[in-house]
C-alpha atoms as a PDB file:
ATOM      1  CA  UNK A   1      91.403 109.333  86.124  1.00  0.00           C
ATOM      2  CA  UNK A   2      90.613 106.420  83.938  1.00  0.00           C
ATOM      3  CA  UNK A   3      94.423 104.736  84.127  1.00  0.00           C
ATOM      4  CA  UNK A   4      93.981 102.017  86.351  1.00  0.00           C
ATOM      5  CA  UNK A   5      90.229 101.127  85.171  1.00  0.00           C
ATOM      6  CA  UNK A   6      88.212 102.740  82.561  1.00  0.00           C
ATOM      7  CA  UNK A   7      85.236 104.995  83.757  1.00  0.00           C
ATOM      8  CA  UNK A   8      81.948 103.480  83.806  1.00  0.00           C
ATOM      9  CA  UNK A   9      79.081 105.033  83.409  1.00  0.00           C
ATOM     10  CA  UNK A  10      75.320 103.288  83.539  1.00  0.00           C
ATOM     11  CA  UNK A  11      71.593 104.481  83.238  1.00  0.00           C
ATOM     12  CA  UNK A  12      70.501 102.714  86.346  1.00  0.00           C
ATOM     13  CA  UNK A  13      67.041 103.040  85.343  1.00  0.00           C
ATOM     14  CA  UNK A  14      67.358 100.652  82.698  1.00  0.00           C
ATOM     15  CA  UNK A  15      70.561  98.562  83.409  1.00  0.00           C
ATOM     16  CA  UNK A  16      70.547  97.992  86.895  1.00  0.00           C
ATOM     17  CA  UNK A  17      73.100  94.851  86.395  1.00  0.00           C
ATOM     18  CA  UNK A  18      75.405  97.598  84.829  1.00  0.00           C
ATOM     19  CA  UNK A  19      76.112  95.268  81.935  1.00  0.00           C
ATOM     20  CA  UNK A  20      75.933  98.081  79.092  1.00  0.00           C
ATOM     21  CA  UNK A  21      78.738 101.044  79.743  1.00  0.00           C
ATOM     22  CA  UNK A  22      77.752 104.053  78.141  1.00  0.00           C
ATOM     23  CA  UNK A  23      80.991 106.059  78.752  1.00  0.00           C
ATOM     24  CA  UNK A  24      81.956 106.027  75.127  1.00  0.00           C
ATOM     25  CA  UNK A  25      78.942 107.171  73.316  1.00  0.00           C
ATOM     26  CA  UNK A  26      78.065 109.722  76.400  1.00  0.00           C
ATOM     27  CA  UNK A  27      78.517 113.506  75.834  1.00  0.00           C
ATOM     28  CA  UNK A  28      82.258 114.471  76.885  1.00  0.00           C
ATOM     29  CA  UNK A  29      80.924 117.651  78.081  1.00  0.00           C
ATOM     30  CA  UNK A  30      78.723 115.593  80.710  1.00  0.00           C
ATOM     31  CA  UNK A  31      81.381 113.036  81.343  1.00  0.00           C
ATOM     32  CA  UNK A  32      83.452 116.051  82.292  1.00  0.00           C
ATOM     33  CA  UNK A  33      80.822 117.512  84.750  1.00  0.00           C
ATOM     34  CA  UNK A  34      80.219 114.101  86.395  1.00  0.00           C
ATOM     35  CA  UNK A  35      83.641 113.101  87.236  1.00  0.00           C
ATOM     36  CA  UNK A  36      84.074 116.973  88.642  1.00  0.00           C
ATOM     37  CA  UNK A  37      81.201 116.487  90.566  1.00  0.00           C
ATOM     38  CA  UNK A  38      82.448 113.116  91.699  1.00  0.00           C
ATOM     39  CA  UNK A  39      86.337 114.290  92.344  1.00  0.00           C
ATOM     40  CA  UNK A  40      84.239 117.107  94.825  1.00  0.00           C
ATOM     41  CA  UNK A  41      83.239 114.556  97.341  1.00  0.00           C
ATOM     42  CA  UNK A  42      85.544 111.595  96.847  1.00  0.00           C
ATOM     43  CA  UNK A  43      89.133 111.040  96.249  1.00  0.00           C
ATOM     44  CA  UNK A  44      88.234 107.898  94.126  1.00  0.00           C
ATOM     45  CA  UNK A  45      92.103 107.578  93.077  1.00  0.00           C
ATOM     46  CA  UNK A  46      93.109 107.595  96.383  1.00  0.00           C
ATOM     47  CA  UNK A  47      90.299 104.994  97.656  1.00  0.00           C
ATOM     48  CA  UNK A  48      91.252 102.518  94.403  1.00  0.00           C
ATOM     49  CA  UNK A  49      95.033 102.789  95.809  1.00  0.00           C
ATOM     50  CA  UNK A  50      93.570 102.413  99.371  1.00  0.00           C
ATOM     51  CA  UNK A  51      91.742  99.025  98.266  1.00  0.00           C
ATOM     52  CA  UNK A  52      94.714  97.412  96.125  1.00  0.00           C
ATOM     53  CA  UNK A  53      96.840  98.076  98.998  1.00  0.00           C
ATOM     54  CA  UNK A  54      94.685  96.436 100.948  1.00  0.00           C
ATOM     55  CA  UNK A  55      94.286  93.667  99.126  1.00  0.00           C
ATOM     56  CA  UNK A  56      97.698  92.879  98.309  1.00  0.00           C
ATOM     57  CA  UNK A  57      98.602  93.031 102.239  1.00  0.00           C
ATOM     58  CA  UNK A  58      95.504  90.526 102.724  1.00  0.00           C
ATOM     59  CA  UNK A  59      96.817  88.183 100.549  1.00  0.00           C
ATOM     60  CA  UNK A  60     100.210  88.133 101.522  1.00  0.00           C
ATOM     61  CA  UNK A  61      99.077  87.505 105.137  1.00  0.00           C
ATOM     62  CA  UNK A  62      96.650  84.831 104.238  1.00  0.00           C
ATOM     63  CA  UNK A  63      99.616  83.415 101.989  1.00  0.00           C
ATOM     64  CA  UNK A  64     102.056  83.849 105.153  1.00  0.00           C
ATOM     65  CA  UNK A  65      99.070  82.360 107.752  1.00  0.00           C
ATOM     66  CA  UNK A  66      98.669  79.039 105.231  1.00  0.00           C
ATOM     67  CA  UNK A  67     102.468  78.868 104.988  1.00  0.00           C
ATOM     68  CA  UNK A  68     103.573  75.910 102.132  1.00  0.00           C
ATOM     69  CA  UNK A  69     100.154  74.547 101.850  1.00  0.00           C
ATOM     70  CA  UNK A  70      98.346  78.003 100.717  1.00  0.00           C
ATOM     71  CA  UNK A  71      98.453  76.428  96.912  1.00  0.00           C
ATOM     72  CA  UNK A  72      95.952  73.777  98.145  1.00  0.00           C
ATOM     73  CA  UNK A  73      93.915  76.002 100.407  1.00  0.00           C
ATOM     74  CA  UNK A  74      93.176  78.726  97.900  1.00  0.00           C
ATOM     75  CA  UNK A  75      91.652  75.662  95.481  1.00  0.00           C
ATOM     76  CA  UNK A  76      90.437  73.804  97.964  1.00  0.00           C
ATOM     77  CA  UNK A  77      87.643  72.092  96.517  1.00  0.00           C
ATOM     78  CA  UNK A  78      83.961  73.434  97.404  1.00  0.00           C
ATOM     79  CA  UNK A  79      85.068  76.928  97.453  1.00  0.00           C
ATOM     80  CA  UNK A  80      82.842  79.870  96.258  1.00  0.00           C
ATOM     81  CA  UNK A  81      85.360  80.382  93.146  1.00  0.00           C
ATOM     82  CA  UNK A  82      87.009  77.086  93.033  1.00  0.00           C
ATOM     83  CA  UNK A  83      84.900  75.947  89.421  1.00  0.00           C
ATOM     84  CA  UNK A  84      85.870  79.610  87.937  1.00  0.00           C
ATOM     85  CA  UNK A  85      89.761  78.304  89.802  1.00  0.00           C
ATOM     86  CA  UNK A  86      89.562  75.323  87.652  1.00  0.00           C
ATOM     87  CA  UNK A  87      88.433  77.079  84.391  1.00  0.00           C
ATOM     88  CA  UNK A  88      92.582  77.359  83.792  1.00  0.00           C
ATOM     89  CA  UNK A  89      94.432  76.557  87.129  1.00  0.00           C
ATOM     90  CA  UNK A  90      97.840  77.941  85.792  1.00  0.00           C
ATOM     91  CA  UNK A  91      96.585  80.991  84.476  1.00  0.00           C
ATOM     92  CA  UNK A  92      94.769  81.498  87.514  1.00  0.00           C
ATOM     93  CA  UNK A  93      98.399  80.689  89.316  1.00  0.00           C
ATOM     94  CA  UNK A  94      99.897  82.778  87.143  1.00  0.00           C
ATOM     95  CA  UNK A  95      97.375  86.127  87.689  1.00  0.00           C
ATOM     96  CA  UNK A  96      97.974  85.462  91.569  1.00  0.00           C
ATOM     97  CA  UNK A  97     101.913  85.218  90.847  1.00  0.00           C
ATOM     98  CA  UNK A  98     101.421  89.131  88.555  1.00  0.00           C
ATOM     99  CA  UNK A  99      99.122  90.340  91.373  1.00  0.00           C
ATOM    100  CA  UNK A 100     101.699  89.463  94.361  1.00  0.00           C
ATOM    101  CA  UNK A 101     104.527  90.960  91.642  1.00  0.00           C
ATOM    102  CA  UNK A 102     103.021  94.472  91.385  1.00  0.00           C
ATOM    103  CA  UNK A 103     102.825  94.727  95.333  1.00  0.00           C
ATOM    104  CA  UNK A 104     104.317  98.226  96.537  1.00  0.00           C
ATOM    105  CA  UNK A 105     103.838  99.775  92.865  1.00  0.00           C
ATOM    106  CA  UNK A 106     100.951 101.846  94.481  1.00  0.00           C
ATOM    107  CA  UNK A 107     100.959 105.167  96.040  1.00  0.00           C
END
């Protein structure tokens, strides 16, 4: 509830690009009721576990599949996210290193 990520809560009416959160100026009494509501149909812990695990066994199979070369290939030039890559290439090294690191830490 709120450890991994904080909540997020949006009026869709008026944000629809979700930029503004509301959950700290919302009523706790309704922030209560919605996330009851929402743990009543959907384990959303569970499905947040589900995806890092998922993600961290994708990466380590790309990573495997590329073998010495997967430095180059996950930069490779032209790539969707290779200008936001080059914003701070070691950095970005570095958050892929932590990421790999916290492998089998979930549930």
């Amino acid at each position: 509830d709120g450890q991994m990520h904080p909540h997020l809560l949006f009026n869709l009416d008026h944000d629809l690009d979700e930029i503004n959160n509301l959950i700290d100026s919302a009523d706790p009494i309704l922030i209560a009721t919605l996330l009851s509501r929402l743990r009543s149909i959907i384990d959303y812990r569970q499905v947040a576990y589900d995806v890092a695990d998922y993600a961290h066994r994708s990466l380590e199979a790309w990573i495997t599949a590329q073998g010495d070369d997967w430095q180059y290939e996950i930069h490779k030039p032209g790539l969707r996210y290779d200008v936001p890559f080059d914003y701070d290439v070691k950095a970005t090294f570095d958050a892929i290193a932590a990421f790999r690191q916290q492998n089998n830490t979930y549930a």
